[in-house]
PDB file of N, CA and C in Angstrom:
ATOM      1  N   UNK A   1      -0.863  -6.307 -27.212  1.00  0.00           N
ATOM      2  CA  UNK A   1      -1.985  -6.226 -26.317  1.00  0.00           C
ATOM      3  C   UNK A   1      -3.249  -6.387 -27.142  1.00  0.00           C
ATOM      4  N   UNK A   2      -4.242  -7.222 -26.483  1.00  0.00           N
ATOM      5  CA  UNK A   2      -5.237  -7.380 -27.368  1.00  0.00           C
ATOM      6  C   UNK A   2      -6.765  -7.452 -26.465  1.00  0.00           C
ATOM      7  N   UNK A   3      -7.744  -6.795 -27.251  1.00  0.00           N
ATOM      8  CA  UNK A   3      -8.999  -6.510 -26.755  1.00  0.00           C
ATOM      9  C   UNK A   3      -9.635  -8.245 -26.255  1.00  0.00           C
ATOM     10  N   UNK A   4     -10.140  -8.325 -25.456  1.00  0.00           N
ATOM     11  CA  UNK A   4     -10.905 -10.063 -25.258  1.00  0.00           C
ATOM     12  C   UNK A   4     -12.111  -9.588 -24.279  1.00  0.00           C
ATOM     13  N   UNK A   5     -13.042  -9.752 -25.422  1.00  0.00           N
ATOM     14  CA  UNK A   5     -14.465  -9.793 -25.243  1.00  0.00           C
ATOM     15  C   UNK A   5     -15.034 -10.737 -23.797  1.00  0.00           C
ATOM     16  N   UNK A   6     -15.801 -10.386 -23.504  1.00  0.00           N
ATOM     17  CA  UNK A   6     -16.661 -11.661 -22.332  1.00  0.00           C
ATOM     18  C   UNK A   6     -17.428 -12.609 -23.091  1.00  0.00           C
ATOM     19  N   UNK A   7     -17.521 -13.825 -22.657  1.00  0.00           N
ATOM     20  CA  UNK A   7     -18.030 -15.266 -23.865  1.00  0.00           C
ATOM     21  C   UNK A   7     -19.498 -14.714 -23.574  1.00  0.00           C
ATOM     22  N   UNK A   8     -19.890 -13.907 -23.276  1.00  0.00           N
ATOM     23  CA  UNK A   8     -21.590 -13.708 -23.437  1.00  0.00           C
ATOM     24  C   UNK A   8     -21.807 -12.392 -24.173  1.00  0.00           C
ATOM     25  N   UNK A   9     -20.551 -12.062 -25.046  1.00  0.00           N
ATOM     26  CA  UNK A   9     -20.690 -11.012 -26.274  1.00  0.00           C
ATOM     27  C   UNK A   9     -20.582 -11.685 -27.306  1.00  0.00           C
ATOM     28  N   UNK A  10     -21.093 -10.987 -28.430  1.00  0.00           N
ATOM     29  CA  UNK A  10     -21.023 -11.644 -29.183  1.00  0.00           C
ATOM     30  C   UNK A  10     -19.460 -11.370 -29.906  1.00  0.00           C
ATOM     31  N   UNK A  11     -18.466 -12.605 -30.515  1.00  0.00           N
ATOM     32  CA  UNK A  11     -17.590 -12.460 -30.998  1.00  0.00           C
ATOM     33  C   UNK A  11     -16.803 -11.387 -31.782  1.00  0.00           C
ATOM     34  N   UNK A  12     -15.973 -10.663 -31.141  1.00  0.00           N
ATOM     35  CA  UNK A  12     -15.266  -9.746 -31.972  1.00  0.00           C
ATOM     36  C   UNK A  12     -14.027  -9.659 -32.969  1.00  0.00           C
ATOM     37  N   UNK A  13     -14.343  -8.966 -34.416  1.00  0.00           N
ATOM     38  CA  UNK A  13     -13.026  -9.435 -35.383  1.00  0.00           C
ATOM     39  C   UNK A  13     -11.865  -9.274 -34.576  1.00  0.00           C
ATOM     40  N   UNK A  14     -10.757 -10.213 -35.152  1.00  0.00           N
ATOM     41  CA  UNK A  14      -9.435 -10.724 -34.837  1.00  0.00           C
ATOM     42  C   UNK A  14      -8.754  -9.110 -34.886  1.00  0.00           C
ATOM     43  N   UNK A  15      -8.479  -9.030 -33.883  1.00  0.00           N
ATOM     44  CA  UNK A  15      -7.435  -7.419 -33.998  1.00  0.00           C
ATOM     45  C   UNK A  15      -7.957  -6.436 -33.656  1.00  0.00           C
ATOM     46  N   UNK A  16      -9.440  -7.009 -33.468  1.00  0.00           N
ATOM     47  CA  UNK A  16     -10.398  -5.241 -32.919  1.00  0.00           C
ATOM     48  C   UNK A  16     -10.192  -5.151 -31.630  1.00  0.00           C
ATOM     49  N   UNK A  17     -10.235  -3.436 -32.029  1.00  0.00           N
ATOM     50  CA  UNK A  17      -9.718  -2.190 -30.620  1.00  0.00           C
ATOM     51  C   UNK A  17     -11.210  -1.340 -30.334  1.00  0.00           C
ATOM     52  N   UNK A  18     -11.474  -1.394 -29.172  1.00  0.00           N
ATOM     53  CA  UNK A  18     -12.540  -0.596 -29.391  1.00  0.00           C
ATOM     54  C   UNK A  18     -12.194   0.877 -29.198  1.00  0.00           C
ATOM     55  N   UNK A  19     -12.979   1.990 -29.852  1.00  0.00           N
ATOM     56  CA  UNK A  19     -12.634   3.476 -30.142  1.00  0.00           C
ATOM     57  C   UNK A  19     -12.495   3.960 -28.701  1.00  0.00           C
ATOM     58  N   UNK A  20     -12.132   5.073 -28.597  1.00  0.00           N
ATOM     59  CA  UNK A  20     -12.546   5.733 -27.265  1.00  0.00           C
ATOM     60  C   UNK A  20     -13.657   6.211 -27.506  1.00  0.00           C
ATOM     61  N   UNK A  21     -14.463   6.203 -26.542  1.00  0.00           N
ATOM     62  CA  UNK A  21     -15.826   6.260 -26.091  1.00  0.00           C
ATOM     63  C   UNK A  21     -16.806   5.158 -26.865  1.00  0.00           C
ATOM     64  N   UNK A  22     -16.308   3.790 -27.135  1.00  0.00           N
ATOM     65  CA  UNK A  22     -17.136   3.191 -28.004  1.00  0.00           C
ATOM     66  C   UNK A  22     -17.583   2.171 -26.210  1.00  0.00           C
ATOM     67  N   UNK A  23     -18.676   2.102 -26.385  1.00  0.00           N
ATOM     68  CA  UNK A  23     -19.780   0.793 -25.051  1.00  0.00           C
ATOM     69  C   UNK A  23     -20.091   0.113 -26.198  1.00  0.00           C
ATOM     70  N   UNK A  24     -20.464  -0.842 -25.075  1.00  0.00           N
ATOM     71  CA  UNK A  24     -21.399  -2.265 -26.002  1.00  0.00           C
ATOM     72  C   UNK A  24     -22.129  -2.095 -25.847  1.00  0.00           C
ATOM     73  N   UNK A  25     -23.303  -2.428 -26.754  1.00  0.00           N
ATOM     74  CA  UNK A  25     -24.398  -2.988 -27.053  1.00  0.00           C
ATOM     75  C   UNK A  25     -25.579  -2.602 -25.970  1.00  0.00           C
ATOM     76  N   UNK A  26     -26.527  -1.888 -25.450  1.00  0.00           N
ATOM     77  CA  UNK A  26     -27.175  -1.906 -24.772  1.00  0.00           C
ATOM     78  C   UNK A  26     -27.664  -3.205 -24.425  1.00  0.00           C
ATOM     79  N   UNK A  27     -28.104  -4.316 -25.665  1.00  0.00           N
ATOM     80  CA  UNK A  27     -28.772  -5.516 -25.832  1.00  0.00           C
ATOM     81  C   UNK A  27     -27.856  -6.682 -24.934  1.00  0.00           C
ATOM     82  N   UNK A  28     -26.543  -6.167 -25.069  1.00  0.00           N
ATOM     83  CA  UNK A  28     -25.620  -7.565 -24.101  1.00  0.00           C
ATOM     84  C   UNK A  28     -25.353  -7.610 -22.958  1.00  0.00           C
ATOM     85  N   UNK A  29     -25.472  -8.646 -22.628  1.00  0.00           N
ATOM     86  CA  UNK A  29     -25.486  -9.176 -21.092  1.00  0.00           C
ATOM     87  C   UNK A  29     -24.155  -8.327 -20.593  1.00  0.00           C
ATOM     88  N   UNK A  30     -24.213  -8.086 -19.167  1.00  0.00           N
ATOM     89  CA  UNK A  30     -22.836  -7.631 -18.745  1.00  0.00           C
ATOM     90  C   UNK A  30     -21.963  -8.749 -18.513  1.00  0.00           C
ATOM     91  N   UNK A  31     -20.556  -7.991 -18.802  1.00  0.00           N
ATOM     92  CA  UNK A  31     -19.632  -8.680 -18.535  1.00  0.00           C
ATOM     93  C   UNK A  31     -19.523  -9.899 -16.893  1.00  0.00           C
ATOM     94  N   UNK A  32     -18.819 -10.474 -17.100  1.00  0.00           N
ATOM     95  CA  UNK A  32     -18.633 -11.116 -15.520  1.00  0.00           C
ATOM     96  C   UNK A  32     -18.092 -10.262 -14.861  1.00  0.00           C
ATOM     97  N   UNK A  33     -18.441 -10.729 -13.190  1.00  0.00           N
ATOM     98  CA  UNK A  33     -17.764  -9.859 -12.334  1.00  0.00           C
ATOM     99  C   UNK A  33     -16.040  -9.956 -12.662  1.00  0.00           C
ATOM    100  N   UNK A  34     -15.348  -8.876 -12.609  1.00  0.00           N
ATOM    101  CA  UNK A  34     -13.931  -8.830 -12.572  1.00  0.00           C
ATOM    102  C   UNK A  34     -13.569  -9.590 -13.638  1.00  0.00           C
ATOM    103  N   UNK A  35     -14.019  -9.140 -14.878  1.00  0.00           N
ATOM    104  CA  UNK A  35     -13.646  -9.311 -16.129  1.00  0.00           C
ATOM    105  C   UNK A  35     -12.469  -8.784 -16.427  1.00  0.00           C
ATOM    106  N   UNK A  36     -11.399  -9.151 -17.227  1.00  0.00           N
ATOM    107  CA  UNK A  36     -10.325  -8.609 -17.640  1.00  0.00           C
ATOM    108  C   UNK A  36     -10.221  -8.476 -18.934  1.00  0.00           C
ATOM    109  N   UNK A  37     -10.579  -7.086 -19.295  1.00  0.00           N
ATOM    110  CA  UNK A  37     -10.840  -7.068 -20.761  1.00  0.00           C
ATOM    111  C   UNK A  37      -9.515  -7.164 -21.669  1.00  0.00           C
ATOM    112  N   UNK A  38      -8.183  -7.063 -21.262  1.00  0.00           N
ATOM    113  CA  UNK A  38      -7.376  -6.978 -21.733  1.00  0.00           C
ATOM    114  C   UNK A  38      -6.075  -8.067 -21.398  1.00  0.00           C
ATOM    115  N   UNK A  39      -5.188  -7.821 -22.433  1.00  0.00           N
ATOM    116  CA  UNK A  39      -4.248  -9.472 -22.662  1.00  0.00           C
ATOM    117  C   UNK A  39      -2.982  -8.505 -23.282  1.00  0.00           C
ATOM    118  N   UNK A  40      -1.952  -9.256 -22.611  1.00  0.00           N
ATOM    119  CA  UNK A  40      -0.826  -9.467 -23.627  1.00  0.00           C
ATOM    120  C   UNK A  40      -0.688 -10.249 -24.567  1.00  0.00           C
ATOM    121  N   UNK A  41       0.733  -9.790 -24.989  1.00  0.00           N
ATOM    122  CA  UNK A  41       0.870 -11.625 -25.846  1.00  0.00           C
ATOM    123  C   UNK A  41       1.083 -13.164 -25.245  1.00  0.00           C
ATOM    124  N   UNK A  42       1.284 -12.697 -23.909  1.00  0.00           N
ATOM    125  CA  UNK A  42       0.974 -14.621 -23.770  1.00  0.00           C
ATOM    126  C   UNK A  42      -0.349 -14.533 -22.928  1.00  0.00           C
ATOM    127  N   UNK A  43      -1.365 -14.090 -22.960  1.00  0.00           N
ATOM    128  CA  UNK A  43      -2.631 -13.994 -22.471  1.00  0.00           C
ATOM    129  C   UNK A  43      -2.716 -13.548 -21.140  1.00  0.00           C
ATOM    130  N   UNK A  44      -1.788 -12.975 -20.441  1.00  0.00           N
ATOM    131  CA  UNK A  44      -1.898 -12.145 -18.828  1.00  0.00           C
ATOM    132  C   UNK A  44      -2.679 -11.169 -19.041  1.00  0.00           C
ATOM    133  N   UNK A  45      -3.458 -11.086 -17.564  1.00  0.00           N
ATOM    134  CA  UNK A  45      -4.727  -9.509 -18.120  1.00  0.00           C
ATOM    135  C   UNK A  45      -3.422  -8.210 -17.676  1.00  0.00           C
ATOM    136  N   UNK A  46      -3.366  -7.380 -18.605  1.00  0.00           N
ATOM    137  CA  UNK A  46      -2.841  -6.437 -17.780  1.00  0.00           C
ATOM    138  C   UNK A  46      -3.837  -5.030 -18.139  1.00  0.00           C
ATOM    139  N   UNK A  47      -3.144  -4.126 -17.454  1.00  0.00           N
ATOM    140  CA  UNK A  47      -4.424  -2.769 -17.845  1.00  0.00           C
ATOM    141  C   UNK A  47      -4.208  -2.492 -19.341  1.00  0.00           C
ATOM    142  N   UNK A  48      -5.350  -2.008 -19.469  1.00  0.00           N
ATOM    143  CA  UNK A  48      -5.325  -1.203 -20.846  1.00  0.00           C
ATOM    144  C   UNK A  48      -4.813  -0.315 -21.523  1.00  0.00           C
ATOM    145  N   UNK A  49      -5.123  -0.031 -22.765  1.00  0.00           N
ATOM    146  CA  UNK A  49      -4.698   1.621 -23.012  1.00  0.00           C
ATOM    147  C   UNK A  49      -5.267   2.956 -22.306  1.00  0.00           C
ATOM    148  N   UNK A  50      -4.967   3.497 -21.489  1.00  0.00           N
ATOM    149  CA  UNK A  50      -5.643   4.039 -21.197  1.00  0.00           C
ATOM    150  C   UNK A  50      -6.807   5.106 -21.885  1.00  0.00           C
ATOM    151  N   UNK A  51      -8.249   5.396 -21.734  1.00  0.00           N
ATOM    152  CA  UNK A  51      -9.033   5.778 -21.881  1.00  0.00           C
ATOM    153  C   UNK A  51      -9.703   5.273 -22.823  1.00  0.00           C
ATOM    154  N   UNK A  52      -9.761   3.806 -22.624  1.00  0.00           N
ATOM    155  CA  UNK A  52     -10.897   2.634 -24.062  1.00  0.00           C
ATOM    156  C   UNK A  52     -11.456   1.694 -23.337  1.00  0.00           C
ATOM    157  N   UNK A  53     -12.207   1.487 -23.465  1.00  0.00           N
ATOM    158  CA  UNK A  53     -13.402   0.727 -22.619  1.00  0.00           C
ATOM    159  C   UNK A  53     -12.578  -0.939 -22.516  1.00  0.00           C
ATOM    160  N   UNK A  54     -13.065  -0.932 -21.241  1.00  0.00           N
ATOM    161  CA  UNK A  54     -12.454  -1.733 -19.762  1.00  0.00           C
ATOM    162  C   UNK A  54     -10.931  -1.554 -18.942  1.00  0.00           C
ATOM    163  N   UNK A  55     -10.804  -0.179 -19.142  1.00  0.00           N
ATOM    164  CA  UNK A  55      -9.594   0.355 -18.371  1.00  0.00           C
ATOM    165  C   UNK A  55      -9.989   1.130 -17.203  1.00  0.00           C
ATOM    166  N   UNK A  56      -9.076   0.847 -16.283  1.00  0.00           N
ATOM    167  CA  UNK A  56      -8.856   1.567 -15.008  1.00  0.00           C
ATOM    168  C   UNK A  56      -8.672   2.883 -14.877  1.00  0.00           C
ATOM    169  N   UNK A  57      -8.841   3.852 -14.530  1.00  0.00           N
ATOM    170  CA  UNK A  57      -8.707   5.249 -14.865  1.00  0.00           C
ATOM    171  C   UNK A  57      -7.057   5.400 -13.946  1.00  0.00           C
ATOM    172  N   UNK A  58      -6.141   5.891 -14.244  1.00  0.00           N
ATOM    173  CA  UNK A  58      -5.007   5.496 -13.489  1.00  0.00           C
ATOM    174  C   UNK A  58      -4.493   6.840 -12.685  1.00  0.00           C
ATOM    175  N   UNK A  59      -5.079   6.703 -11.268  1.00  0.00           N
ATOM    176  CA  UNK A  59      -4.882   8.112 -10.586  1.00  0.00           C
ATOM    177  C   UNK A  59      -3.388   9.320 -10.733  1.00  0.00           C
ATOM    178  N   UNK A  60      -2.368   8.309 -10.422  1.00  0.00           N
ATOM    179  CA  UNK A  60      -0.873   9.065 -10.288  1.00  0.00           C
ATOM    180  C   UNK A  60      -0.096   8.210 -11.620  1.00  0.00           C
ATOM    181  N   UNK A  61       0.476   9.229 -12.477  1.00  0.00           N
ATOM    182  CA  UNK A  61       1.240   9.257 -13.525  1.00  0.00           C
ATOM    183  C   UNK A  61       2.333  10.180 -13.720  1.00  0.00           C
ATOM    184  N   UNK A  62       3.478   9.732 -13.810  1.00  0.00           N
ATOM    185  CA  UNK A  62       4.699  10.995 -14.900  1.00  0.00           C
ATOM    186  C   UNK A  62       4.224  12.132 -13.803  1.00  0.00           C
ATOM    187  N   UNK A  63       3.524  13.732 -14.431  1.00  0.00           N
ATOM    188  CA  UNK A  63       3.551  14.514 -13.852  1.00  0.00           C
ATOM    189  C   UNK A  63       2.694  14.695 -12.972  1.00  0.00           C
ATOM    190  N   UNK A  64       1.927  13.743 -12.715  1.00  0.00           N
ATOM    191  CA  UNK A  64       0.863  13.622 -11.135  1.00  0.00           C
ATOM    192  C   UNK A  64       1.613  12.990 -10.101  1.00  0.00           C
ATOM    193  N   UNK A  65       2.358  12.093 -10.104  1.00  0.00           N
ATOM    194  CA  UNK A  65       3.480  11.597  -8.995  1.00  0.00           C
ATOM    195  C   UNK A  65       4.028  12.539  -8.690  1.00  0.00           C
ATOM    196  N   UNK A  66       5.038  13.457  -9.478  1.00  0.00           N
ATOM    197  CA  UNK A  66       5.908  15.041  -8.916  1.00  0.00           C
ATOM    198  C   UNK A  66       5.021  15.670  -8.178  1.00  0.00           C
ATOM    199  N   UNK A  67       4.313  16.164  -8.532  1.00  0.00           N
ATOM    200  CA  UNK A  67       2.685  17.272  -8.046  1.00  0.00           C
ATOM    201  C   UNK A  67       2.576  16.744  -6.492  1.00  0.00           C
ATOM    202  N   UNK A  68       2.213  15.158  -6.928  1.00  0.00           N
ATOM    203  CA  UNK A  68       1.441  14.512  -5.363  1.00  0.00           C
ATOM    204  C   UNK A  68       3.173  14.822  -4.370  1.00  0.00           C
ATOM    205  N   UNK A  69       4.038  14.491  -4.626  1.00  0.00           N
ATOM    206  CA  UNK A  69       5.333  14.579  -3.832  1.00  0.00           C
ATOM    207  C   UNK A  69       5.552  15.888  -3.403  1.00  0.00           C
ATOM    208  N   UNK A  70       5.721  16.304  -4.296  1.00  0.00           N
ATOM    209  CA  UNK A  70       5.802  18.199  -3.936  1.00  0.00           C
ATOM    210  C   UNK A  70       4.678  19.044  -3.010  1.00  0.00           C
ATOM    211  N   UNK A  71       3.363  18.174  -2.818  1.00  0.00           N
ATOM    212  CA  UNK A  71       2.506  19.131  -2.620  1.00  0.00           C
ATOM    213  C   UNK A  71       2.576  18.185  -0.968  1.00  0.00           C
ATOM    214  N   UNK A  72       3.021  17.105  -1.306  1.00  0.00           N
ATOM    215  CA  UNK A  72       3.029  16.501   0.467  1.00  0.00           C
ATOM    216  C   UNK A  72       4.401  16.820   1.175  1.00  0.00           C
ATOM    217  N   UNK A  73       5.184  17.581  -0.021  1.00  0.00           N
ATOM    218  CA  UNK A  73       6.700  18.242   0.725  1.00  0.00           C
ATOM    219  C   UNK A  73       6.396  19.757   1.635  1.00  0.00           C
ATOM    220  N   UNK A  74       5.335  20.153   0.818  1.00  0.00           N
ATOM    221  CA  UNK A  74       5.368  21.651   0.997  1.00  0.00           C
ATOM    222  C   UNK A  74       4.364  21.533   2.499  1.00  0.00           C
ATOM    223  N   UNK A  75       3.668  20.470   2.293  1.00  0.00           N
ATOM    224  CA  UNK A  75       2.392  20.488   3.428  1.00  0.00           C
ATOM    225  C   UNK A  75       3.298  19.825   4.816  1.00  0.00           C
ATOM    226  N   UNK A  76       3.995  19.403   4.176  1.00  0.00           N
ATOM    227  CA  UNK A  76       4.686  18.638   5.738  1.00  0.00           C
ATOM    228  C   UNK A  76       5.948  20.153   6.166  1.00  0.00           C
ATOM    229  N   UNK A  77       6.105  20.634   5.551  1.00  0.00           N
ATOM    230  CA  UNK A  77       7.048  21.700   5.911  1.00  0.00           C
ATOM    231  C   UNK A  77       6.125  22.967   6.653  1.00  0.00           C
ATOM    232  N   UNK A  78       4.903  23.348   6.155  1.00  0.00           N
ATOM    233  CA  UNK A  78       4.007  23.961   6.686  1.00  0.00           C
ATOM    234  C   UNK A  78       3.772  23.286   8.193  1.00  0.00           C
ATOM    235  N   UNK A  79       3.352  22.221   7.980  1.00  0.00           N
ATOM    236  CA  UNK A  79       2.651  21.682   9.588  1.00  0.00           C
ATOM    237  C   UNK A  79       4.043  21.706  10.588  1.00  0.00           C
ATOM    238  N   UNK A  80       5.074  21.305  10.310  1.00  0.00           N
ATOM    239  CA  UNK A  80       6.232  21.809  11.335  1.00  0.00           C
ATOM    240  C   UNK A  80       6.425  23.092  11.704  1.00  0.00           C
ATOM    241  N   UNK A  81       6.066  23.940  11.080  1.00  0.00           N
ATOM    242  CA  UNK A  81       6.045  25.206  11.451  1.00  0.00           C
ATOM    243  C   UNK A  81       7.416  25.980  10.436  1.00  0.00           C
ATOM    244  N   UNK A  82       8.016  25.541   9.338  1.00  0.00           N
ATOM    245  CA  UNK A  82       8.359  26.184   8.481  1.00  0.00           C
ATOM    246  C   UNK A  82       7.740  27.491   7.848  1.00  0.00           C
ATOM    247  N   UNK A  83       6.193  27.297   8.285  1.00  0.00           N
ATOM    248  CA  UNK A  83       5.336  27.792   7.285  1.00  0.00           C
ATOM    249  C   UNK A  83       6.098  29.896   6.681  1.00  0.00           C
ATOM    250  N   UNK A  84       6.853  29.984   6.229  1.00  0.00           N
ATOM    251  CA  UNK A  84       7.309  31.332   5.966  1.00  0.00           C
ATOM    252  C   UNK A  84       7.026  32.503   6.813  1.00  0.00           C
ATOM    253  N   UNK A  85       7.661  31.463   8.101  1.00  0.00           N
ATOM    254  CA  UNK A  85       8.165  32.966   9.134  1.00  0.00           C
ATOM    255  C   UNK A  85       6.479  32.863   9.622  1.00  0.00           C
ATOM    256  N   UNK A  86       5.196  32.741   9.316  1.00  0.00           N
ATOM    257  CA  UNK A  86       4.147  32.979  10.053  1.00  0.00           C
ATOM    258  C   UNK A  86       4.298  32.378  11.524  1.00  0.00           C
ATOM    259  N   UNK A  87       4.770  31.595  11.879  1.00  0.00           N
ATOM    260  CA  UNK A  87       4.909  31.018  13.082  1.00  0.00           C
ATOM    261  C   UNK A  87       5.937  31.724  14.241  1.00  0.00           C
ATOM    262  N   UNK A  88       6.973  32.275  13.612  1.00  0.00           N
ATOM    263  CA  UNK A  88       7.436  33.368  14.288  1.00  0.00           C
ATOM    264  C   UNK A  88       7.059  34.569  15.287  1.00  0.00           C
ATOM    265  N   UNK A  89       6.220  35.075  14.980  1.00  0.00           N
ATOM    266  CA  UNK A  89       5.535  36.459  15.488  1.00  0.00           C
ATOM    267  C   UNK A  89       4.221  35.925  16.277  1.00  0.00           C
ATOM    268  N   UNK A  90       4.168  34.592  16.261  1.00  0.00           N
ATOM    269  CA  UNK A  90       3.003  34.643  17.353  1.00  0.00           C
ATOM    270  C   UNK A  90       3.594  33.509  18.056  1.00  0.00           C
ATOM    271  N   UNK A  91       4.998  33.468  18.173  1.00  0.00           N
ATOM    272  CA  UNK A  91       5.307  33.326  19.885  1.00  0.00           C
ATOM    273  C   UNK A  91       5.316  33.466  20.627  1.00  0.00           C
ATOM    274  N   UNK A  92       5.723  33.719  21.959  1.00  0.00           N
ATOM    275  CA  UNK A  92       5.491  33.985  23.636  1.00  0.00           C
ATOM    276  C   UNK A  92       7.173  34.297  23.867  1.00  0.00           C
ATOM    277  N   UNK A  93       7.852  35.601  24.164  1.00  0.00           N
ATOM    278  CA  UNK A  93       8.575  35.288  24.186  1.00  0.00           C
ATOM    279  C   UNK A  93       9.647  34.287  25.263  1.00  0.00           C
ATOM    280  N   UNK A  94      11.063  34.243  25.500  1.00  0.00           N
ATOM    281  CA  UNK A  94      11.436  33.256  26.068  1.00  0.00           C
ATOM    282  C   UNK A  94      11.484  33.264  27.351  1.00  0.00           C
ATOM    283  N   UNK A  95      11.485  32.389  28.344  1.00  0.00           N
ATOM    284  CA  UNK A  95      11.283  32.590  29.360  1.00  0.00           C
ATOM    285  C   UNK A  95      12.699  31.901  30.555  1.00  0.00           C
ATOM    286  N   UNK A  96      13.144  32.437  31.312  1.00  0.00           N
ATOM    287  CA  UNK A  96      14.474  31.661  31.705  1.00  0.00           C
ATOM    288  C   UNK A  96      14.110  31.813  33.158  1.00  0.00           C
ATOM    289  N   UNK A  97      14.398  30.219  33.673  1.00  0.00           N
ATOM    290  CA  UNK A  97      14.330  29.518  34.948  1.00  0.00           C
ATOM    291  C   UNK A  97      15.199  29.199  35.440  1.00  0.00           C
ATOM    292  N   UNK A  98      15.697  29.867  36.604  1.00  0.00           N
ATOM    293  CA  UNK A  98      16.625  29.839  37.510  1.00  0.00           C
ATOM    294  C   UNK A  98      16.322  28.878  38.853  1.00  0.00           C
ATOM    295  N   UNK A  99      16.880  27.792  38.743  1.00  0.00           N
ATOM    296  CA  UNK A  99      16.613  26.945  40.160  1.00  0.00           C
ATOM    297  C   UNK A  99      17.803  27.121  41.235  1.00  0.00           C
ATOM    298  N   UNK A 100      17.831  27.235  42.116  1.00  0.00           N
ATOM    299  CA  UNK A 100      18.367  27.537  43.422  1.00  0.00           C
ATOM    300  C   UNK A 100      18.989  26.044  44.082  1.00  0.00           C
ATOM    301  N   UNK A 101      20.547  25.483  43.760  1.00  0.00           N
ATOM    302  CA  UNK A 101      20.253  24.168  44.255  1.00  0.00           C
ATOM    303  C   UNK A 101      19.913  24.107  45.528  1.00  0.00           C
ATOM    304  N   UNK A 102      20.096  22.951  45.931  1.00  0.00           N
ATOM    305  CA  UNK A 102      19.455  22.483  47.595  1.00  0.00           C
ATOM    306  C   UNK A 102      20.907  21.907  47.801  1.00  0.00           C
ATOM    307  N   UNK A 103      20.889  21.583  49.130  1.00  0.00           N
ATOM    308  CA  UNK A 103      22.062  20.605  49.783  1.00  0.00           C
ATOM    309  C   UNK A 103      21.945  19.521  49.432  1.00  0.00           C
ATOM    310  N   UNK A 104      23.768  19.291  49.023  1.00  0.00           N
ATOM    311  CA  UNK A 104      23.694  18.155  47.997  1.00  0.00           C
ATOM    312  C   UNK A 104      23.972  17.333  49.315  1.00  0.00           C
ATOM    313  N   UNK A 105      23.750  15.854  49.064  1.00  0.00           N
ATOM    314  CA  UNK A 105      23.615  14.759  50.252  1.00  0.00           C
ATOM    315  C   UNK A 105      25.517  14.331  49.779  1.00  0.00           C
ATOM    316  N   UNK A 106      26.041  14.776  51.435  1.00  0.00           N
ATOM    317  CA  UNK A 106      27.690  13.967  51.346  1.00  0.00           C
ATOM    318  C   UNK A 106      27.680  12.941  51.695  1.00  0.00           C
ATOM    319  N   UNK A 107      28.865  12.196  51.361  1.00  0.00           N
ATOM    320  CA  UNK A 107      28.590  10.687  51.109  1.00  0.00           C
ATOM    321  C   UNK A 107      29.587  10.280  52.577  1.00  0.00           C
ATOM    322  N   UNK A 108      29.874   9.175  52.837  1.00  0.00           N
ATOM    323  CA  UNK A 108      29.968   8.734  54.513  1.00  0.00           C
ATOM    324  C   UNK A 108      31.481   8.050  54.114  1.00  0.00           C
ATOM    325  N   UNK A 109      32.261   8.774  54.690  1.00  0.00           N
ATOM    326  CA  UNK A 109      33.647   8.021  54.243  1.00  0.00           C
ATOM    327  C   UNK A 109      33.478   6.678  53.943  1.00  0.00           C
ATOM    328  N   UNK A 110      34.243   5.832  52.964  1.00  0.00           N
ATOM    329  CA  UNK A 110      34.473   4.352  53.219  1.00  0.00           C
ATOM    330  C   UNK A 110      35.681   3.560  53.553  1.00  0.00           C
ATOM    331  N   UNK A 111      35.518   2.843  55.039  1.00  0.00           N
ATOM    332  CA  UNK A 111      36.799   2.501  55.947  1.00  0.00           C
ATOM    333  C   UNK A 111      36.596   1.532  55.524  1.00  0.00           C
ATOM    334  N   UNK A 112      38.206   1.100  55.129  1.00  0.00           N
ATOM    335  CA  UNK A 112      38.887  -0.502  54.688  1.00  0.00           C
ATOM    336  C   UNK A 112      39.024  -0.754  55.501  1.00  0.00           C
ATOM    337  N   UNK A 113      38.763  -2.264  55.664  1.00  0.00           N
ATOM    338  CA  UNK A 113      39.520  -3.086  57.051  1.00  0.00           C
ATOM    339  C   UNK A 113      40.815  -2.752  56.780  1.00  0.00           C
ATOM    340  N   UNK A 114      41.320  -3.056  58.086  1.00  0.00           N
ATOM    341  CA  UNK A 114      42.546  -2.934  58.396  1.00  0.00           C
ATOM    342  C   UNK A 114      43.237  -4.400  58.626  1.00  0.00           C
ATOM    343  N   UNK A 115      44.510  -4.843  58.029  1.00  0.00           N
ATOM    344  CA  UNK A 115      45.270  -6.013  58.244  1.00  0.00           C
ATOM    345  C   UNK A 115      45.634  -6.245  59.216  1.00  0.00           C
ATOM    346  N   UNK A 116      45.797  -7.395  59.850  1.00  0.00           N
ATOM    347  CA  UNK A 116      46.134  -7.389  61.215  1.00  0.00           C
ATOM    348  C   UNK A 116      47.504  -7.560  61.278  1.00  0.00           C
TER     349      UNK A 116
END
């Protein structure tokens, strides 16, 4: 992976990394829009190392993916009403409905013709 300057900096030695927390130059032009400061070995931009100037700050990682999963396991188990028995005790209790049928409709014999 290798550092690649914007053509309106001035040229940087072959192999240079810039430090963490190292900026350019107050004096140089900014980069282009959607500059890709960084390269593999066959020249694809990919992200950086993280935390060296022109990297993406990278939200979910390793133990921030578990965290984010776990904490949207526990929240979805809460909103169903898992929440540890709190949902229990402020029910209504149950209520049972007795319907009374009605007269069921009888059906009208059905006469086969008869053979002659």
């Amino acid at each position: 992976m290798r550092f690649v300057a914007p053509p309106t900096w001035p040229p940087m030695p072959e192999g240079w990394l810039p430090d963490p927390g190292w900026k350019p130059e107050p004096g140089w032009p900014a980069a282009p829009r959607g500059w890709q400061f960084w390269r593999n070995d066959y020249g694809v931009a990919v992200p950086g190392p993280e935390g060296l100037y022109g990297t993406k700050p990278r939200l979910l990682t390793g133990h921030g993916i578990v965290l984010a999963v776990a904490t949207g396991l526990l929240g979805f188990y809460v909103g169903v009403g898992g929440g540890f028995g709190a949902h229990a005790q402020d029910t209504a209790p149950a209520r049972t409905v007795v319907s009374t049928p009605g007269p069921t409709p009888s059906a009208s014999p059905s006469v086969s013709p008869s053979a002659p």
